[in-house]
PDB file of N, CA and C in Angstrom:
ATOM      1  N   UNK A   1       0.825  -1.194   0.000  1.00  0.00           N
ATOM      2  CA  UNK A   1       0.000   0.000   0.000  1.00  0.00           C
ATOM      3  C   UNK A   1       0.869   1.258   0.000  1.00  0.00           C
ATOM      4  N   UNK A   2       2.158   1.102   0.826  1.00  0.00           N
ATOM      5  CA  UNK A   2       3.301   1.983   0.412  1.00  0.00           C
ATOM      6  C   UNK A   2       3.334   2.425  -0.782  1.00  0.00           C
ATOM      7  N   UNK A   3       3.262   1.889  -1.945  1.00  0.00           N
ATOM      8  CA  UNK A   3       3.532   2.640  -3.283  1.00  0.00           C
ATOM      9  C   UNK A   3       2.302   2.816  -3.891  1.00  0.00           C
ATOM     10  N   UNK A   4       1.444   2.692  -3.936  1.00  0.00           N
ATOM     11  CA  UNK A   4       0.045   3.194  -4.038  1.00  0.00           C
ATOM     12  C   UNK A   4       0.001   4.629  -3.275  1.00  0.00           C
ATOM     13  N   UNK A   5       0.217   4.806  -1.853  1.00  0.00           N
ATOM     14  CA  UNK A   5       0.301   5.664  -1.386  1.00  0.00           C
ATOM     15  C   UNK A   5       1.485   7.004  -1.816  1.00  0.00           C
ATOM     16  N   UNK A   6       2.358   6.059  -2.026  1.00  0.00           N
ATOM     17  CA  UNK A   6       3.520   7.141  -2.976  1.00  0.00           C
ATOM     18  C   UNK A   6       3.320   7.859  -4.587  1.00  0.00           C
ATOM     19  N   UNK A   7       2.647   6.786  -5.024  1.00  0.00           N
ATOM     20  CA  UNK A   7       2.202   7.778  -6.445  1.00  0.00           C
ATOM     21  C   UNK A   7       1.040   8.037  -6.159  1.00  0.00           C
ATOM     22  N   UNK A   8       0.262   8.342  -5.550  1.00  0.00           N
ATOM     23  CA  UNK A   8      -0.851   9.196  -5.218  1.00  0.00           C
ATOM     24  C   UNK A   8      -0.190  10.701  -4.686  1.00  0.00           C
ATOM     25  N   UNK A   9       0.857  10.827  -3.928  1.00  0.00           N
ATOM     26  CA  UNK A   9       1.580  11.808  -3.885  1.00  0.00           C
ATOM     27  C   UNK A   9       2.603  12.438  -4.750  1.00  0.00           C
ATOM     28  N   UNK A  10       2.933  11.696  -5.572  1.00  0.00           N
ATOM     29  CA  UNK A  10       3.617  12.033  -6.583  1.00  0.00           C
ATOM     30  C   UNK A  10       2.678  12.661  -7.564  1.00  0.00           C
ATOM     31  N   UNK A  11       1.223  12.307  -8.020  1.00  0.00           N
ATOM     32  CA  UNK A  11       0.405  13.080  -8.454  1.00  0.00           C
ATOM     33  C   UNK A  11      -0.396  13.968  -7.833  1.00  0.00           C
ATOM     34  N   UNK A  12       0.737  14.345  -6.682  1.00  0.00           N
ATOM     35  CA  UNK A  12      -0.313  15.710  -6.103  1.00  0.00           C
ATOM     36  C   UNK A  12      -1.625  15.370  -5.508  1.00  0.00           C
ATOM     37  N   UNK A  13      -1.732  14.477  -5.181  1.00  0.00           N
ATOM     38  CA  UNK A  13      -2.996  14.130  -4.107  1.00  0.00           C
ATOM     39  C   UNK A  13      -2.647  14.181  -2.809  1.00  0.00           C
ATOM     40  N   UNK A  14      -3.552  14.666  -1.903  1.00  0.00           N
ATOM     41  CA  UNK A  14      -3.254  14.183  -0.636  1.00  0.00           C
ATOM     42  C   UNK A  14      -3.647  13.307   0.163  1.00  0.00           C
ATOM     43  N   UNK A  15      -2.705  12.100   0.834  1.00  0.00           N
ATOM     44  CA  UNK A  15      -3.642  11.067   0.821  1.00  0.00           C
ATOM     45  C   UNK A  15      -3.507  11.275   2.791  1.00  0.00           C
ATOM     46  N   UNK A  16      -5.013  10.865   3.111  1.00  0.00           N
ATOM     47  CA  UNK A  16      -4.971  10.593   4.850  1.00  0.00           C
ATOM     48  C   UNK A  16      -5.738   9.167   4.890  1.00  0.00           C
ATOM     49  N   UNK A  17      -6.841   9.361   5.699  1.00  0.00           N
ATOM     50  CA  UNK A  17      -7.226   8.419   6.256  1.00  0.00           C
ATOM     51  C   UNK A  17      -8.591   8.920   7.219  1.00  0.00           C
ATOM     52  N   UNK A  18      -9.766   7.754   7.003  1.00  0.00           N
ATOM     53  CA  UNK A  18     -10.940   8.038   7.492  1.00  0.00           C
ATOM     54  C   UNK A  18     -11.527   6.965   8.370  1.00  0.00           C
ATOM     55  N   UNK A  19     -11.993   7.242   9.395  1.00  0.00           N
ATOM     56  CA  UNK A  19     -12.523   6.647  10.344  1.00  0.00           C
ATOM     57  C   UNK A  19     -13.873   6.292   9.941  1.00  0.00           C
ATOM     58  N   UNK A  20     -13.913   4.562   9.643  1.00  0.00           N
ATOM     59  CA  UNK A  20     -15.283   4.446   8.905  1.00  0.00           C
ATOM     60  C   UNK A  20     -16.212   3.265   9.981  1.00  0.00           C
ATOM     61  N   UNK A  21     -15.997   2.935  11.228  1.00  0.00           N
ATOM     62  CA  UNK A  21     -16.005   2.025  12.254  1.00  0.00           C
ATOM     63  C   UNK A  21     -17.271   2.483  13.024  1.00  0.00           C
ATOM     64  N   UNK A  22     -17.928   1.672  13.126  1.00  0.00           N
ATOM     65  CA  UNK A  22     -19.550   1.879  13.612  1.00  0.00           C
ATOM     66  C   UNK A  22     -19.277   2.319  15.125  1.00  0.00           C
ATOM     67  N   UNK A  23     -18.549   0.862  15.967  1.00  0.00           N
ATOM     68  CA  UNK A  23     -17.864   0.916  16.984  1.00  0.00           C
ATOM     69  C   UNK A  23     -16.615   1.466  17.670  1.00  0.00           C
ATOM     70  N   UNK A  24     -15.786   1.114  16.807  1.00  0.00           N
ATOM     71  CA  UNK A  24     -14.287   0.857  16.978  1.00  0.00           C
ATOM     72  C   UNK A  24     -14.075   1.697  16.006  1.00  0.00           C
ATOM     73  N   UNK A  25     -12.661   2.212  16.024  1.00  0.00           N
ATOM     74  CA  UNK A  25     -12.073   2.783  14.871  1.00  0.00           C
ATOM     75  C   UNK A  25     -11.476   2.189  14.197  1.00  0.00           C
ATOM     76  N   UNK A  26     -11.761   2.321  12.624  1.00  0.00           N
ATOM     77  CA  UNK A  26     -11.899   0.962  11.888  1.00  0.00           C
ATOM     78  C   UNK A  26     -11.225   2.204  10.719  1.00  0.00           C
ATOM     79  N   UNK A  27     -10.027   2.326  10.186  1.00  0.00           N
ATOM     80  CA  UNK A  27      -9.407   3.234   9.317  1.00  0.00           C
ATOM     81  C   UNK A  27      -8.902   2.600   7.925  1.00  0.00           C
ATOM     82  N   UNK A  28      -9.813   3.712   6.913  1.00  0.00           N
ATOM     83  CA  UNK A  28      -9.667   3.304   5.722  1.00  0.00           C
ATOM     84  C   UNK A  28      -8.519   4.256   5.058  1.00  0.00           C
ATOM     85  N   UNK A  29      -7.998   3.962   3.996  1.00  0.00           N
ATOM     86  CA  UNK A  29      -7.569   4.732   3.014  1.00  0.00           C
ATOM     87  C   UNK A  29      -8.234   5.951   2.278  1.00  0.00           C
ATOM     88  N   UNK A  30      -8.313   7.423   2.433  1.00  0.00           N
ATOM     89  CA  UNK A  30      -9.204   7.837   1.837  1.00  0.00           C
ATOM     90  C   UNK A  30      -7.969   9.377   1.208  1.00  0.00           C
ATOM     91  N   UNK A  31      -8.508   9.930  -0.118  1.00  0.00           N
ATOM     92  CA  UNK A  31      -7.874  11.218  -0.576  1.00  0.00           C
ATOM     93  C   UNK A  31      -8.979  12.160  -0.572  1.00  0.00           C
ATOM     94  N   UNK A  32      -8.258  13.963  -0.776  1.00  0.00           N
ATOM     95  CA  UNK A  32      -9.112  14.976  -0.379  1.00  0.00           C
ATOM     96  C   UNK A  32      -9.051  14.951  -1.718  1.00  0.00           C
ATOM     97  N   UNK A  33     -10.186  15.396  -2.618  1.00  0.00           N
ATOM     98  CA  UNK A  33     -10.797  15.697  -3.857  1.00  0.00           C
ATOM     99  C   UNK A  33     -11.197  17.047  -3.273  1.00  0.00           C
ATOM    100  N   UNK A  34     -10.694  17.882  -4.467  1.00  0.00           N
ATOM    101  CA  UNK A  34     -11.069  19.327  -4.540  1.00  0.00           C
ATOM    102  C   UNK A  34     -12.238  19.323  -5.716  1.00  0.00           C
ATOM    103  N   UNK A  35     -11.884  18.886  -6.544  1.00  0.00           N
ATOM    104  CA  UNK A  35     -12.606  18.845  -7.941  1.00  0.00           C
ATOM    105  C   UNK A  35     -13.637  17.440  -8.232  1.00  0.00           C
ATOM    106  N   UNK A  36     -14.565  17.452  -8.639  1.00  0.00           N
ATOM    107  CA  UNK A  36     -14.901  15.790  -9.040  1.00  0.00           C
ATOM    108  C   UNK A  36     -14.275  15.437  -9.599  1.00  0.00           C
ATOM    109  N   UNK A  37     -13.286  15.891 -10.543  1.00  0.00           N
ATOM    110  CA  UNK A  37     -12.978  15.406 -11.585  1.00  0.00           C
ATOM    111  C   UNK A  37     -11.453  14.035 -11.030  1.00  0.00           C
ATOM    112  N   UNK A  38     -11.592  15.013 -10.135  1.00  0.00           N
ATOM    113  CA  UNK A  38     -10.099  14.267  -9.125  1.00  0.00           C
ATOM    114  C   UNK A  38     -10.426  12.531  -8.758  1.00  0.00           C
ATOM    115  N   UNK A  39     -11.701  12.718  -8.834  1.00  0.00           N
ATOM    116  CA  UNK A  39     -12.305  11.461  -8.086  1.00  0.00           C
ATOM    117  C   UNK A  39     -12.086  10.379  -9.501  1.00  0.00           C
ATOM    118  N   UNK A  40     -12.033  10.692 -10.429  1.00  0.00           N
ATOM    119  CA  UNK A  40     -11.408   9.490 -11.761  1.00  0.00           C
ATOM    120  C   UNK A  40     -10.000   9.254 -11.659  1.00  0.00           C
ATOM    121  N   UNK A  41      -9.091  10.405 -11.306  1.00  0.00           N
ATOM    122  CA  UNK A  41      -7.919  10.531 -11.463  1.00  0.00           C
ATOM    123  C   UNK A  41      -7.472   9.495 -10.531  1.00  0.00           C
ATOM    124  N   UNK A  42      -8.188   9.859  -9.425  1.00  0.00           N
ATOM    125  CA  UNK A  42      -7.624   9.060  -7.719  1.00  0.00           C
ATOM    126  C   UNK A  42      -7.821   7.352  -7.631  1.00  0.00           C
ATOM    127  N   UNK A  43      -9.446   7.174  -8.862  1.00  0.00           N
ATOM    128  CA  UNK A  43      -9.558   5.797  -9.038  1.00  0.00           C
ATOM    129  C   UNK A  43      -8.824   5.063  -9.900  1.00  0.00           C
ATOM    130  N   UNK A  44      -8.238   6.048 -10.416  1.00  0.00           N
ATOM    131  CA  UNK A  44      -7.542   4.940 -11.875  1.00  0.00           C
ATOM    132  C   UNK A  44      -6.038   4.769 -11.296  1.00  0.00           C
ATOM    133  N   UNK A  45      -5.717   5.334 -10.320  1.00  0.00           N
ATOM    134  CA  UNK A  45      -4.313   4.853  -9.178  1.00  0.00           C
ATOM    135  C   UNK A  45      -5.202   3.928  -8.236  1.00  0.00           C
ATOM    136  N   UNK A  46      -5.853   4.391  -7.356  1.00  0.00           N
ATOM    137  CA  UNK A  46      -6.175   3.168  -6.257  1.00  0.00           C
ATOM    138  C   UNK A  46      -7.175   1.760  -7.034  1.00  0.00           C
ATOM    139  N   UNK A  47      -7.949   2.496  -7.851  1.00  0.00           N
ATOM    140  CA  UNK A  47      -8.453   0.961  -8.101  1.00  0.00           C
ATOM    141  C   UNK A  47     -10.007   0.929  -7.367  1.00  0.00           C
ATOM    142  N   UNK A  48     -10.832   0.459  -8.000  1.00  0.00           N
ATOM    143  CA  UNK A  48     -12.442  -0.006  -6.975  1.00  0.00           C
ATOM    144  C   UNK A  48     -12.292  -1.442  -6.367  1.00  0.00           C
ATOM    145  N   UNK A  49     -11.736  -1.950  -6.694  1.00  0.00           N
ATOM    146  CA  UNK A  49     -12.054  -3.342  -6.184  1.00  0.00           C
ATOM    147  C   UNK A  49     -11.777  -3.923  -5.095  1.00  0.00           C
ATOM    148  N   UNK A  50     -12.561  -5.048  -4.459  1.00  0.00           N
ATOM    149  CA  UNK A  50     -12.789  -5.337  -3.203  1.00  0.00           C
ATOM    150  C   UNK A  50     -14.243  -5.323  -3.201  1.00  0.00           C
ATOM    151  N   UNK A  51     -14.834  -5.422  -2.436  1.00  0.00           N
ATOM    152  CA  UNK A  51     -16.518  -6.125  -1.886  1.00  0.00           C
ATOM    153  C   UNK A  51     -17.618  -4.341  -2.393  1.00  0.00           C
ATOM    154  N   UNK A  52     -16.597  -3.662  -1.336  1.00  0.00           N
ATOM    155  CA  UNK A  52     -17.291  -2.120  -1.510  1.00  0.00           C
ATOM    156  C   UNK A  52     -16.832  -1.323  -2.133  1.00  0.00           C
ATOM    157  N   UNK A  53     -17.382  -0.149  -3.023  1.00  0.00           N
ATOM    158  CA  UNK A  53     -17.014   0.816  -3.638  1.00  0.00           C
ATOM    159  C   UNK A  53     -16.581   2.420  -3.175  1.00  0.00           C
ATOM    160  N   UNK A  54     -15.480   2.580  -3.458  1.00  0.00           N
ATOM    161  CA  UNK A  54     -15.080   3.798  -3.275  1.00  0.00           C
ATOM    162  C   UNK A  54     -16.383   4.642  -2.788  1.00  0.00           C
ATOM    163  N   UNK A  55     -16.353   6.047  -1.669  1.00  0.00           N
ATOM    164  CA  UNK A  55     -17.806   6.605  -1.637  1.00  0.00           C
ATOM    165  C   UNK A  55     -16.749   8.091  -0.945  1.00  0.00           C
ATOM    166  N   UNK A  56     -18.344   8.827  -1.231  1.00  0.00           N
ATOM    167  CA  UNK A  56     -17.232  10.379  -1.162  1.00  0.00           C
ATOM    168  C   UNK A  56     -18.028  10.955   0.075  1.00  0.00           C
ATOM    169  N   UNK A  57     -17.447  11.765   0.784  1.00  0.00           N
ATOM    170  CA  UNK A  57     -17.884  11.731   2.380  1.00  0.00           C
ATOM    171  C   UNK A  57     -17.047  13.083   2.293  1.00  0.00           C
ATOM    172  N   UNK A  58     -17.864  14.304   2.144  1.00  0.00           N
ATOM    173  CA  UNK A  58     -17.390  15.621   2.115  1.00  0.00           C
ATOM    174  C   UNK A  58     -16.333  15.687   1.163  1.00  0.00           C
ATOM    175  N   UNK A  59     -15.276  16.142   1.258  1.00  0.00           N
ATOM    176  CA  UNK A  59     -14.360  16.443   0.425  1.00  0.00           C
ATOM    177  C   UNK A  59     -13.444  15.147   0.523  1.00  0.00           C
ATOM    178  N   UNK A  60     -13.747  14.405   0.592  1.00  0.00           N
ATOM    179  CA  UNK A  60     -12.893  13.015   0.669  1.00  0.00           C
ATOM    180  C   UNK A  60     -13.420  11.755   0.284  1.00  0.00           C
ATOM    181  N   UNK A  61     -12.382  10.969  -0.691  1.00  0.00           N
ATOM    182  CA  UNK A  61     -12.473  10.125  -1.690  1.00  0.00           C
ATOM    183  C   UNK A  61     -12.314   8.770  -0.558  1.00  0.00           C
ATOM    184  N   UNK A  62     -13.452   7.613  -0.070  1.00  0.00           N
ATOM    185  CA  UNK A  62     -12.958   6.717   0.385  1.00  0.00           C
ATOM    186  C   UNK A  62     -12.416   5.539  -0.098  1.00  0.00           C
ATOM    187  N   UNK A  63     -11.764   5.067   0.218  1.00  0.00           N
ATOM    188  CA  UNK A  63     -11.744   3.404   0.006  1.00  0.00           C
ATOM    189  C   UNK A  63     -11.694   2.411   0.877  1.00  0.00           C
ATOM    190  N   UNK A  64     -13.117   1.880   1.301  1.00  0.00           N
ATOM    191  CA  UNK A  64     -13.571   1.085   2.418  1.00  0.00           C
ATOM    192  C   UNK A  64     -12.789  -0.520   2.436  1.00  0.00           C
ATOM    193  N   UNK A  65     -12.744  -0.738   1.417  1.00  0.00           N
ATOM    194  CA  UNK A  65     -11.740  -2.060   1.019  1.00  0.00           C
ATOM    195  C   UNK A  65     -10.118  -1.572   1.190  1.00  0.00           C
ATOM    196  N   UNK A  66      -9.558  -0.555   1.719  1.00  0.00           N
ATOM    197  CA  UNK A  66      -8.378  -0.592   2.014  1.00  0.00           C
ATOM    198  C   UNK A  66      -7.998   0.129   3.327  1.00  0.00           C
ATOM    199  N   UNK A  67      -8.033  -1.018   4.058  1.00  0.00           N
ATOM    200  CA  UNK A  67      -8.038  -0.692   5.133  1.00  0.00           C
ATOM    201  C   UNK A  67      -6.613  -0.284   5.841  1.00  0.00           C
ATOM    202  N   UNK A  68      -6.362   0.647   6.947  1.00  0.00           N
ATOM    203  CA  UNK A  68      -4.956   0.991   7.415  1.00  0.00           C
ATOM    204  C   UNK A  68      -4.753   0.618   8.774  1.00  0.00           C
ATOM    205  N   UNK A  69      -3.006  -0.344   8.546  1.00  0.00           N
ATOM    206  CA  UNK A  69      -3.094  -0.970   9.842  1.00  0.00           C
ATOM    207  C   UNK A  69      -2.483   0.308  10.431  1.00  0.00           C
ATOM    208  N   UNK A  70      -1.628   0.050  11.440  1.00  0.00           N
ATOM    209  CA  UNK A  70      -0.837   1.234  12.667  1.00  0.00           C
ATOM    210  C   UNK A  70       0.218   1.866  12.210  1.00  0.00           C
ATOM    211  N   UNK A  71       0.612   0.614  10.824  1.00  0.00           N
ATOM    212  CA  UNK A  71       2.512   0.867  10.521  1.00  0.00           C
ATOM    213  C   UNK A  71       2.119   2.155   9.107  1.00  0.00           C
ATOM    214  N   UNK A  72       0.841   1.642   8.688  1.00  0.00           N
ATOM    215  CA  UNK A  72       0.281   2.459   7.358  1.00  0.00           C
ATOM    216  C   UNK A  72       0.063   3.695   8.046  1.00  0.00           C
ATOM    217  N   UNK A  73      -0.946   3.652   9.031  1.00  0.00           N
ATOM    218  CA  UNK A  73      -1.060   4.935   9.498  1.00  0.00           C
ATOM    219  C   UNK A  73       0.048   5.676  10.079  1.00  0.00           C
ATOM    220  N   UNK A  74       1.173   5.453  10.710  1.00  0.00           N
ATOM    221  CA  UNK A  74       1.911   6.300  10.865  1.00  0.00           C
ATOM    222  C   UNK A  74       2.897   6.947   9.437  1.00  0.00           C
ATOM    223  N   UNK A  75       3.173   6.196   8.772  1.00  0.00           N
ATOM    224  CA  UNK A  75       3.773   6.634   7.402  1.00  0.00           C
ATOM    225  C   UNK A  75       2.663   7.965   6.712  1.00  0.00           C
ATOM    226  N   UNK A  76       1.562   7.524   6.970  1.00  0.00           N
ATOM    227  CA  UNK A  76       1.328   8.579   6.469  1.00  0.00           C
ATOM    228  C   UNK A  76       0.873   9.999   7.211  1.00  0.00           C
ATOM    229  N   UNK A  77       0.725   9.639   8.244  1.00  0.00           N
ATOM    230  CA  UNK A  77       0.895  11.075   9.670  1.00  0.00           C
ATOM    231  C   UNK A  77       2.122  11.926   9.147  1.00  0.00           C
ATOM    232  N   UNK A  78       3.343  11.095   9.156  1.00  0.00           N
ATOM    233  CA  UNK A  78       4.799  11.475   9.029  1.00  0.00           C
ATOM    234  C   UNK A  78       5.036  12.157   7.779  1.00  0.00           C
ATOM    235  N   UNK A  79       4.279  11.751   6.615  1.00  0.00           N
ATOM    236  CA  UNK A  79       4.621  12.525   5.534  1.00  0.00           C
ATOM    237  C   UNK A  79       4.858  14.476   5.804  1.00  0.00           C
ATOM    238  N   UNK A  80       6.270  14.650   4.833  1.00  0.00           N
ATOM    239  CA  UNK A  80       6.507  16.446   5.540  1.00  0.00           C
ATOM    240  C   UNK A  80       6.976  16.423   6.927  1.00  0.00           C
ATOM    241  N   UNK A  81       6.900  15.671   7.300  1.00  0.00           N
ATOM    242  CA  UNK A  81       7.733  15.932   9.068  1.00  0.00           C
ATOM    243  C   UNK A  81       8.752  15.559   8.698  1.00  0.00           C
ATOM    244  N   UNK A  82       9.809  15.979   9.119  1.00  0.00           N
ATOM    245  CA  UNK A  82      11.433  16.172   9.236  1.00  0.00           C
ATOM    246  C   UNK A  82      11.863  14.833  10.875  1.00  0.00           C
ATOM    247  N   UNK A  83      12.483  14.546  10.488  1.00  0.00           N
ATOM    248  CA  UNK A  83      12.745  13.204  11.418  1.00  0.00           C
ATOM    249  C   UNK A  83      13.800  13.572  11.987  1.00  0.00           C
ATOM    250  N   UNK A  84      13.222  13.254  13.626  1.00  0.00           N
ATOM    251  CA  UNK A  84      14.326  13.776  14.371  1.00  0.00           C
ATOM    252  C   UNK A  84      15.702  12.582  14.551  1.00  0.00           C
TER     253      UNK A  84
END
């Protein structure tokens, strides 16, 4: 998911992460779409597939089928931070 996540930044997306967990916090893969148009761009790098379909939740592109473990989520917290 590392390099998925890397050329999504390499094309200028910004990628975080969305809390999609009824109960629990249950964290998906998701990018900020400014434009709709972004939302083709963002699928034809991540891809639809898996059980559920991509869904847009304010300004953000989900992907419920890609889910982020602890090691994913911190890589991408860290992106732009300078390492001490």
């Amino acid at each position: 998911m590392k390099e998925m996540i890397d050329e999504l930044r390499a094309c200028e997306h910004w990628v975080t992460v969305c809390d999609i967990g009824k109960v629990n916090a249950e964290f998906a893969l998701a990018v900020v779409i400014d434009e709709p148009i972004d939302i083709w761009y963002v699928a034809s790098i991540v891809g639809t597939g898996g059980v559920t379909s991509p869904f847009v939740l304010g300004n953000l592109l989900v992907f419920p089928h890609l889910r982020i473990n602890a090691e994913t989520y911190e890589y991408i917290c860290a992106y732009g931070k300078d390492p001490d």
